[in-house]
N, C-alpha and C. Protein backbone atom coordinates (compact mmCIF):
# COMPACT_ATOMS: atom_id res chain seq x y z
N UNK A 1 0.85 -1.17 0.00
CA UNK A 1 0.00 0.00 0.00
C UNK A 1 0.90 1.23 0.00
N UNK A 2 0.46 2.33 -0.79
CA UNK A 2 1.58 3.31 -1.22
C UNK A 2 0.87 4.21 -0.04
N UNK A 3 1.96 5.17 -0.26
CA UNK A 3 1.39 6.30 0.88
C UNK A 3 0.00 7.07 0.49
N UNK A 4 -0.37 7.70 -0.20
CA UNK A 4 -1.54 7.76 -0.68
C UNK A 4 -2.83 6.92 -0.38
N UNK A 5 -2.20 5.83 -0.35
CA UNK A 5 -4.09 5.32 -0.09
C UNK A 5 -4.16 4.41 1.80
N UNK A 6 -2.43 4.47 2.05
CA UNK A 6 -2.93 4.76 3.81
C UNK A 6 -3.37 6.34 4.13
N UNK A 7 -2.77 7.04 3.40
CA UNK A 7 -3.55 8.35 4.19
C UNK A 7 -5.17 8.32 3.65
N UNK A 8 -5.26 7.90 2.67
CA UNK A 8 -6.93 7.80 2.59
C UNK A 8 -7.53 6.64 3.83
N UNK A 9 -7.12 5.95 3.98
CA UNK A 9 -8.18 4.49 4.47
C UNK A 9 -7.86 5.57 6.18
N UNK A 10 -6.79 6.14 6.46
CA UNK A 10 -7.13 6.41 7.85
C UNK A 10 -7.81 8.02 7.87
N UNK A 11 -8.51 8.63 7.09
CA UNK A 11 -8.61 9.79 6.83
C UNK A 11 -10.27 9.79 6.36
N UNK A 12 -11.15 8.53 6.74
CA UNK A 12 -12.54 8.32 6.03
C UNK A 12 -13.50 9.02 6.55
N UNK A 13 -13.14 9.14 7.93
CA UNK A 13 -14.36 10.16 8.35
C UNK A 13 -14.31 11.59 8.04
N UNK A 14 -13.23 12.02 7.59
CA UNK A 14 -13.11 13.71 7.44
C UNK A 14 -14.01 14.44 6.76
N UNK A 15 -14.51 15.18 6.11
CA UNK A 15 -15.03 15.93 5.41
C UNK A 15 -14.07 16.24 3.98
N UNK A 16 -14.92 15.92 2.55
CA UNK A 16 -14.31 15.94 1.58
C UNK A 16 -12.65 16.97 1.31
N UNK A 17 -12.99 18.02 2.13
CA UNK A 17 -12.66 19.52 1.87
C UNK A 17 -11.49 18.85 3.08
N UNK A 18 -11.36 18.64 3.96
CA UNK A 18 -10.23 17.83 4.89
C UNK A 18 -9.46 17.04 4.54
N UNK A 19 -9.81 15.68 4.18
CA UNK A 19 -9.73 14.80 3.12
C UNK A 19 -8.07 15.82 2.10
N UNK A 20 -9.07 16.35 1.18
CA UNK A 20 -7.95 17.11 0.20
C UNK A 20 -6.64 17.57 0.74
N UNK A 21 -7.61 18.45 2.42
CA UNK A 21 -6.00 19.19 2.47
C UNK A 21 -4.79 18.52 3.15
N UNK A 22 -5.33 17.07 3.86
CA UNK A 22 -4.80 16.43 4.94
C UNK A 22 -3.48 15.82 3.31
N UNK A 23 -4.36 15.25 2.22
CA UNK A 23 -4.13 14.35 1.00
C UNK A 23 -2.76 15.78 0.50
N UNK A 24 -2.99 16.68 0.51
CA UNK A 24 -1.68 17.14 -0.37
C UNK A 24 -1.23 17.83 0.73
N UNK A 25 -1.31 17.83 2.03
CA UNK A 25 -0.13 18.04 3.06
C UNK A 25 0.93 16.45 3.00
N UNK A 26 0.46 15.71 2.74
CA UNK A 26 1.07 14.44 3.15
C UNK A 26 2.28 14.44 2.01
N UNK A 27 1.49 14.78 1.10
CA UNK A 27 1.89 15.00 -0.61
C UNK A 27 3.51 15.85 -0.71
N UNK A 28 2.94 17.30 -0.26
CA UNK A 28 4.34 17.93 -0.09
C UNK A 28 5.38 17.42 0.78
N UNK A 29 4.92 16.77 2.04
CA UNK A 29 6.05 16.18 2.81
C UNK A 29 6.72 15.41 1.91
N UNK A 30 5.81 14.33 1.36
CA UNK A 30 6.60 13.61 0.71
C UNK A 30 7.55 14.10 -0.52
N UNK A 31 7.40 14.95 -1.22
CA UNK A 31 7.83 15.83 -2.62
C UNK A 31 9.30 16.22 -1.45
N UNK A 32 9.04 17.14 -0.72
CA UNK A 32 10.44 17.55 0.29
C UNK A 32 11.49 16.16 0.30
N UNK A 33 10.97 14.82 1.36
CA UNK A 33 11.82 14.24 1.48
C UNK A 33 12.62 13.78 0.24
N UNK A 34 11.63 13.20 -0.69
CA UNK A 34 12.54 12.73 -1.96
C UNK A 34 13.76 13.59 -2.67
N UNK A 35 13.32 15.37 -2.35
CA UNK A 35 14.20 15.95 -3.17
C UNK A 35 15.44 15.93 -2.02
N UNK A 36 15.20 16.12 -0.76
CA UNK A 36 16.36 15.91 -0.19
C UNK A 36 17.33 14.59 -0.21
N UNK A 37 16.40 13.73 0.04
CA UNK A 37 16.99 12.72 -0.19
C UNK A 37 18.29 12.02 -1.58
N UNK A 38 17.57 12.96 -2.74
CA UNK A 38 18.29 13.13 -4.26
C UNK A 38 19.41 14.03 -3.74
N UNK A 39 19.19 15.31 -3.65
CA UNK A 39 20.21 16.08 -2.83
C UNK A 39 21.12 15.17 -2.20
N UNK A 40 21.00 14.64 -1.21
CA UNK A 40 22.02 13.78 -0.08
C UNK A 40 22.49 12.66 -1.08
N UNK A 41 22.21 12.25 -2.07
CA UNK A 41 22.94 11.19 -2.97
C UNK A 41 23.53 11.71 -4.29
N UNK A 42 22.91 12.82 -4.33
CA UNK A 42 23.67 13.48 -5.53
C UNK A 42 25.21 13.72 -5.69
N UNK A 43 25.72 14.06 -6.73
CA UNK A 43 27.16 14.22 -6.42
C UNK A 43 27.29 15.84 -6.25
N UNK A 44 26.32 16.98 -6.45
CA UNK A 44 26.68 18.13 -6.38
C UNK A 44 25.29 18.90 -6.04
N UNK A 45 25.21 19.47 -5.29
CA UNK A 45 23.74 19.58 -5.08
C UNK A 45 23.27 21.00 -5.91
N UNK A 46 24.28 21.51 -6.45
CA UNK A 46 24.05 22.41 -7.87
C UNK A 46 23.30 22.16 -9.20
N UNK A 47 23.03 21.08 -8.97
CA UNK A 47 22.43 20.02 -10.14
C UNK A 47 20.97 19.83 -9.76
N UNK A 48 20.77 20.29 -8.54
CA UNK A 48 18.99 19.56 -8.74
C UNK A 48 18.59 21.54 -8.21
N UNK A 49 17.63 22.32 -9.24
CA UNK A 49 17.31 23.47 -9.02
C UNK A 49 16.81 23.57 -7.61
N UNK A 50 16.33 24.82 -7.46
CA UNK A 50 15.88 25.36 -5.77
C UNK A 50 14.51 24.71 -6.14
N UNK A 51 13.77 24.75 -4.70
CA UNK A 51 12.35 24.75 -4.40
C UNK A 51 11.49 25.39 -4.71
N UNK A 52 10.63 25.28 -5.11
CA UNK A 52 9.25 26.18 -5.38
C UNK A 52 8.08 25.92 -4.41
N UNK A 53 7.32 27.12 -4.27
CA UNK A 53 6.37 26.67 -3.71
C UNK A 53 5.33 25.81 -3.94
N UNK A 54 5.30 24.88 -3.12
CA UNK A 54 4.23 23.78 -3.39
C UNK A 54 2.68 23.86 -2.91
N UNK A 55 2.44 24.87 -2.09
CA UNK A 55 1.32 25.04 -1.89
C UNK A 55 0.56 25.87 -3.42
N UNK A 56 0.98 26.08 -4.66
CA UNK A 56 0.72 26.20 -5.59
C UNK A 56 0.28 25.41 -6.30
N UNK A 57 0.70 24.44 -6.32
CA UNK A 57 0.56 23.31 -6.98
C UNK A 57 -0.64 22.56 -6.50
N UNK A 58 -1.66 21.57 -7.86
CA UNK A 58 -2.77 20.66 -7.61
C UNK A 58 -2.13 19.53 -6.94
N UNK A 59 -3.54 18.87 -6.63
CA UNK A 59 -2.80 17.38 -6.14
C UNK A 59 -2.72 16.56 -7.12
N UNK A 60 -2.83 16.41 -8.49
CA UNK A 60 -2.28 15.91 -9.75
C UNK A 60 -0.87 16.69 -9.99
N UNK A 61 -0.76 18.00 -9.95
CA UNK A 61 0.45 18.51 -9.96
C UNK A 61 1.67 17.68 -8.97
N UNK A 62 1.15 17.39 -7.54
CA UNK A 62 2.02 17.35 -6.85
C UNK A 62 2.53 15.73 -7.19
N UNK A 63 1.26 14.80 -7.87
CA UNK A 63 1.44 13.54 -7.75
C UNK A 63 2.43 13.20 -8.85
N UNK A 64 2.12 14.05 -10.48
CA UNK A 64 3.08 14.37 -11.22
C UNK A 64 4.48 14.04 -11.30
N UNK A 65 4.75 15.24 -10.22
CA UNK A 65 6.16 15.36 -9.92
C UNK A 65 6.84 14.42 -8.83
N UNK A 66 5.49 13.69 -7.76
CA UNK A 66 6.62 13.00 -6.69
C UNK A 66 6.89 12.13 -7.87
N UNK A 67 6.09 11.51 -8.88
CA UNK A 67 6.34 10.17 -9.95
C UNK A 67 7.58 10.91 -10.53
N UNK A 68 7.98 11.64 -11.12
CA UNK A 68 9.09 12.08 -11.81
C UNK A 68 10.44 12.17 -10.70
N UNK A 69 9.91 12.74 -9.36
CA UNK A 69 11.00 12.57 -8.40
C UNK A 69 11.64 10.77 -7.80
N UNK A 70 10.69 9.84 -7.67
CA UNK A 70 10.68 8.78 -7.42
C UNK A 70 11.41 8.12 -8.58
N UNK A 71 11.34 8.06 -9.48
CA UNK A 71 12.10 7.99 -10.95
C UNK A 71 13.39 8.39 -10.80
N UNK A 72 13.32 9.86 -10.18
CA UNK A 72 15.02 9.92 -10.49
C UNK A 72 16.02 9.64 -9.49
N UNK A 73 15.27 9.78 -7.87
CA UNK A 73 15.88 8.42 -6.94
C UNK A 73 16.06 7.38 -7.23
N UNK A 74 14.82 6.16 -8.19
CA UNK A 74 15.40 5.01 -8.21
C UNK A 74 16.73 5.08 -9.26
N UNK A 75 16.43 6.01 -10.03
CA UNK A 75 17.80 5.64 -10.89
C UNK A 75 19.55 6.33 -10.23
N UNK A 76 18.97 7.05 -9.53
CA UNK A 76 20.79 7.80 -8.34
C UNK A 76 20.61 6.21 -7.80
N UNK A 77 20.07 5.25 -7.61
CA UNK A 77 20.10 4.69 -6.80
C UNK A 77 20.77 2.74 -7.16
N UNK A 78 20.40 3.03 -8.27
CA UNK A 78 20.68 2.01 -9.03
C UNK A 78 21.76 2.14 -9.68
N UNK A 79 22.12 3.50 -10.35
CA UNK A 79 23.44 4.04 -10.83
C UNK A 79 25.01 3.24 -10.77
N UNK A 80 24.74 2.87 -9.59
CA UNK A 80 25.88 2.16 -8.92
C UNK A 80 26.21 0.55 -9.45
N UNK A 81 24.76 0.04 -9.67
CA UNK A 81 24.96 -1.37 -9.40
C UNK A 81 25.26 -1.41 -11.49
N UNK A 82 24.74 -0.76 -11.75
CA UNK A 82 24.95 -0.90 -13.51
C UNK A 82 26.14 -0.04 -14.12
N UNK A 83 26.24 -0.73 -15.51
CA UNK A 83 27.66 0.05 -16.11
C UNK A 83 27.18 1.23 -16.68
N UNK A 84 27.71 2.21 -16.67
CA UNK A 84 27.23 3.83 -17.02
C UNK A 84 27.64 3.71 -18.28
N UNK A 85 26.54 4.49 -19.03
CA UNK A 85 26.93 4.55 -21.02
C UNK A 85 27.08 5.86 -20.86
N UNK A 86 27.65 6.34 -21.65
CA UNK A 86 28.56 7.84 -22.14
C UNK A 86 27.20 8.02 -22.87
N UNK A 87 27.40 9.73 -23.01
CA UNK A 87 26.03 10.56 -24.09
C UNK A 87 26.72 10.00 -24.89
N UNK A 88 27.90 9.99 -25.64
CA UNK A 88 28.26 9.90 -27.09
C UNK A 88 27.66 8.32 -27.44
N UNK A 89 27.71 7.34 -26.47
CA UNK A 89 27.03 6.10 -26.92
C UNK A 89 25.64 6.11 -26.48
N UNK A 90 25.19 6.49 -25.85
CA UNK A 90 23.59 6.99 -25.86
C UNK A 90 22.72 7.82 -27.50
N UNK A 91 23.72 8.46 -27.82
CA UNK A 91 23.84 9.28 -28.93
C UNK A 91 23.90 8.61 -30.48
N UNK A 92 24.62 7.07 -30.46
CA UNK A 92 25.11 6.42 -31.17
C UNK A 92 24.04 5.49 -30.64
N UNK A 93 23.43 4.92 -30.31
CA UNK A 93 22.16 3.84 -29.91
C UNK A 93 21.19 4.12 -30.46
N UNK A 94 20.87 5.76 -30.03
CA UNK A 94 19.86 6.64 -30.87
C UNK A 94 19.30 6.68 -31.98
N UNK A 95 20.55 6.91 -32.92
CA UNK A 95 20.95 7.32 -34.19
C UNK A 95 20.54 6.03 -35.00
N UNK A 96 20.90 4.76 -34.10
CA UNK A 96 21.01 3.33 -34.98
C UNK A 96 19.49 2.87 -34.92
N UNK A 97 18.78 3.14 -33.64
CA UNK A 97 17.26 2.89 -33.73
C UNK A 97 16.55 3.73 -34.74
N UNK A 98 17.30 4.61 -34.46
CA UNK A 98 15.87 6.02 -35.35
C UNK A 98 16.45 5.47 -36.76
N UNK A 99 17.44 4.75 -37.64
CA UNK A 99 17.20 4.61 -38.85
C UNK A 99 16.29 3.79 -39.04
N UNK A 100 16.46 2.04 -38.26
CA UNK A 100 15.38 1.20 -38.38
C UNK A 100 13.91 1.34 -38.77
């Protein structure tokens, strides 16, 4: 069960309008930890831009981005265990699919 749907199952009696705000408070915590967490494994923390405000953001917005943030943890994270390809052979992989 992902975080999302324990904060729903313990959150049933609230009022719809509660519900929401309890659902994208949980949301931004989570958006924070992951980027820190990228931060703390990164090799330069010049590389991942500043914060924005998130109380701007929908709760499709916020869900959006934790999926794009969760993505780029698992891959800092995996980084290690696989052999790293160069752009120039990323570039050259490219090139050989897109004629096919």
């Amino acid at each position: 069960m992902n975080t999302v749907e324990q904060v729903k199952t313990s959150i049933n009696g609230l009022s719809a309008s509660d519900q929401t705000d309890v659902l994208l408070y949980v949301l931004r915590l989570k958006y924070h930890a992951i980027v820190q967490e990228i931060r703390d494994s990164a090799a330069a923390e010049g590389d991942i831009p500043p914060g924005e405000s998130l109380e701007q953001l929908s709760y499709d917005e916020l869900l959006e981005r934790l999926q794009l943030l969760e993505g780029i943890r698992e891959g800092l994270s995996t980084a290690g265990d696989e052999p790293l390809v160069s752009h120039e052979e990323v570039k050259k992989r490219f090139e050989s699919w897109r004629k096919k």
